[in-house]
Protein backbone atom coordinates (compact mmCIF):
# COMPACT_ATOMS: atom_id res chain seq x y z
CA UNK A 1 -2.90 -8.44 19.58
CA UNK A 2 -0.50 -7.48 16.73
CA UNK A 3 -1.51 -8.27 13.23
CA UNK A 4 -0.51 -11.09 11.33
CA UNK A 5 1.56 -9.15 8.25
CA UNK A 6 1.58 -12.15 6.22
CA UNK A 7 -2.31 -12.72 6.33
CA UNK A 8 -2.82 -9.06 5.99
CA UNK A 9 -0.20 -8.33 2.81
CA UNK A 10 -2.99 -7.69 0.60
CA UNK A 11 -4.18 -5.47 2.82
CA UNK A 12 -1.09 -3.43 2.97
CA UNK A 13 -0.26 -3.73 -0.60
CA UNK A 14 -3.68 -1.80 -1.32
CA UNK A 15 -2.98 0.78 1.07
CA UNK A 16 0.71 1.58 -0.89
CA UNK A 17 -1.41 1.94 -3.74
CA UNK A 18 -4.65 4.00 -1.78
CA UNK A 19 -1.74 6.16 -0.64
CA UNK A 20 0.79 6.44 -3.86
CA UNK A 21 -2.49 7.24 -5.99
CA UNK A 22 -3.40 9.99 -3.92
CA UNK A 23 0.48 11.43 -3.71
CA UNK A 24 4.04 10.36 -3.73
CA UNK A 25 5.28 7.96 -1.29
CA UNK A 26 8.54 6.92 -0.06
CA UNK A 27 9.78 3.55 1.70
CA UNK A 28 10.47 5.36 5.18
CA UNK A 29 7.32 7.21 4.97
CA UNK A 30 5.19 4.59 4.39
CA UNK A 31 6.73 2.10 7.06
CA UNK A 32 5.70 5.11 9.35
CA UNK A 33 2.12 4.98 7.61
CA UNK A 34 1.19 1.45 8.20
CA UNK A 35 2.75 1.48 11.59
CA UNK A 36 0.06 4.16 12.60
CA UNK A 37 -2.32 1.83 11.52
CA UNK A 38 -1.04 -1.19 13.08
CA UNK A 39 0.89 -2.77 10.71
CA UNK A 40 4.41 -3.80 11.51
CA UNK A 41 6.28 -3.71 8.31
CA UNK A 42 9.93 -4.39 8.44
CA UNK A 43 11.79 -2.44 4.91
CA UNK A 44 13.56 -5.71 4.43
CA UNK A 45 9.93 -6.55 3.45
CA UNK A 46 8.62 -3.12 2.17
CA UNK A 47 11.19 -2.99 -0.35
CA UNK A 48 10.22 -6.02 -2.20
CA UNK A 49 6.61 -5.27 -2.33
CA UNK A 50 7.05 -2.03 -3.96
CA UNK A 51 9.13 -3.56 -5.95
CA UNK A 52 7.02 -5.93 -6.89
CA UNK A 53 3.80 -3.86 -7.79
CA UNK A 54 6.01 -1.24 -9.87
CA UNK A 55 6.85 -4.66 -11.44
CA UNK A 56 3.48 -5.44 -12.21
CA UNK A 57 3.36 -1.58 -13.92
CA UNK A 58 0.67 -0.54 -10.57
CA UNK A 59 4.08 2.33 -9.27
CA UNK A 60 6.33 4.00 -10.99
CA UNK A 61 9.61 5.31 -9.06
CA UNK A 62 11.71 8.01 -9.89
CA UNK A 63 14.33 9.74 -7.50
CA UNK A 64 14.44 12.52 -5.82
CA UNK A 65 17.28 14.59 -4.20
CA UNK A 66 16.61 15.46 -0.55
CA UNK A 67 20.06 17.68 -0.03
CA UNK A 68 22.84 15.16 -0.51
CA UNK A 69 20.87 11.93 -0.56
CA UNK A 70 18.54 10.67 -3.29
CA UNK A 71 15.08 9.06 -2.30
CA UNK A 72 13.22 6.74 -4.32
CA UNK A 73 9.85 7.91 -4.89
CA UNK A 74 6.50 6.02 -5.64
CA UNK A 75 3.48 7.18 -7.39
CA UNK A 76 0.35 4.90 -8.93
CA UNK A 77 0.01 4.58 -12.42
CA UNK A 78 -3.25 4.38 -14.80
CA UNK A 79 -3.08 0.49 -13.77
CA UNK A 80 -2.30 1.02 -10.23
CA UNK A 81 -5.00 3.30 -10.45
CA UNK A 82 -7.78 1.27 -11.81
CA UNK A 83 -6.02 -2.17 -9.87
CA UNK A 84 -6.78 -0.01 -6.77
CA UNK A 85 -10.72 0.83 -8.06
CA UNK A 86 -10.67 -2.89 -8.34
CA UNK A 87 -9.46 -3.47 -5.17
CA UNK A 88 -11.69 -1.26 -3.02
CA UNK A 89 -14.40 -3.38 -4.78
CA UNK A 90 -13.28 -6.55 -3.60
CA UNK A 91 -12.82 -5.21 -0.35
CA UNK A 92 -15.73 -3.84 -0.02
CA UNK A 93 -17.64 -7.08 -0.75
CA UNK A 94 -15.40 -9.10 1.81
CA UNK A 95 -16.76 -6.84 4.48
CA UNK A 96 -19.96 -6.94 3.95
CA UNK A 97 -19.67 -10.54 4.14
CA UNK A 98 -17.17 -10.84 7.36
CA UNK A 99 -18.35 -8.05 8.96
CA UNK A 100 -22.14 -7.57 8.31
CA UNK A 101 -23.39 -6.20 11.70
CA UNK A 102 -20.38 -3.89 11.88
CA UNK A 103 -21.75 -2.38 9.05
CA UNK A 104 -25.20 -2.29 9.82
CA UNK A 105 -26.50 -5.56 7.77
């Protein structure tokens, strides 16, 4: 069974920010990402969200030349940073709750 993107957009929006805190990311090359862990992410809905956490000051884009095109480029700022630490918390506590014999409770 697929996964629900909609239920899981929290989810995906902390893995942009697991992955742009640990290096740059791209739109392409994180569609790619999420799809190798299941999610099906269309960039008509990518776009938006990284749009919408460099909004909220959690990415910061710059572009980059890649021979005659430009890319946009992500990476997680201080707040993305510490948003992310904050994150992982939550998460953390959520599956010890949902998933407590998974993880040996």
């Amino acid at each position: 069974m697929a996964m629900d993107t909609k239920l899981c957009s929290g989810l995906i929006r902390i893995h942009v920010l697991h992955r742009a805190a640990a290096a740059p990311v791209f739109g392409l090359g994180m569609i790619e990402e999420l799809a190798r862990h299941g999610y099906r992410i269309s960039p008509g809905s990518l776009y938006p969200m990284l749009h919408g956490l460099e909004k909220k000051g959690y990415l910061l884009s710059t572009e980059e030349r890649r021979g005659k095109s430009l890319r946009k480029v992500y990476r997680a700022t201080a707040l993305g940073k510490k948003a992310l630490a904050s994150a992982k918390r939550g998460v953390r506590e959520l599956l010890r709750e949902i998933m407590p014999e998974e993880l040996g409770r």
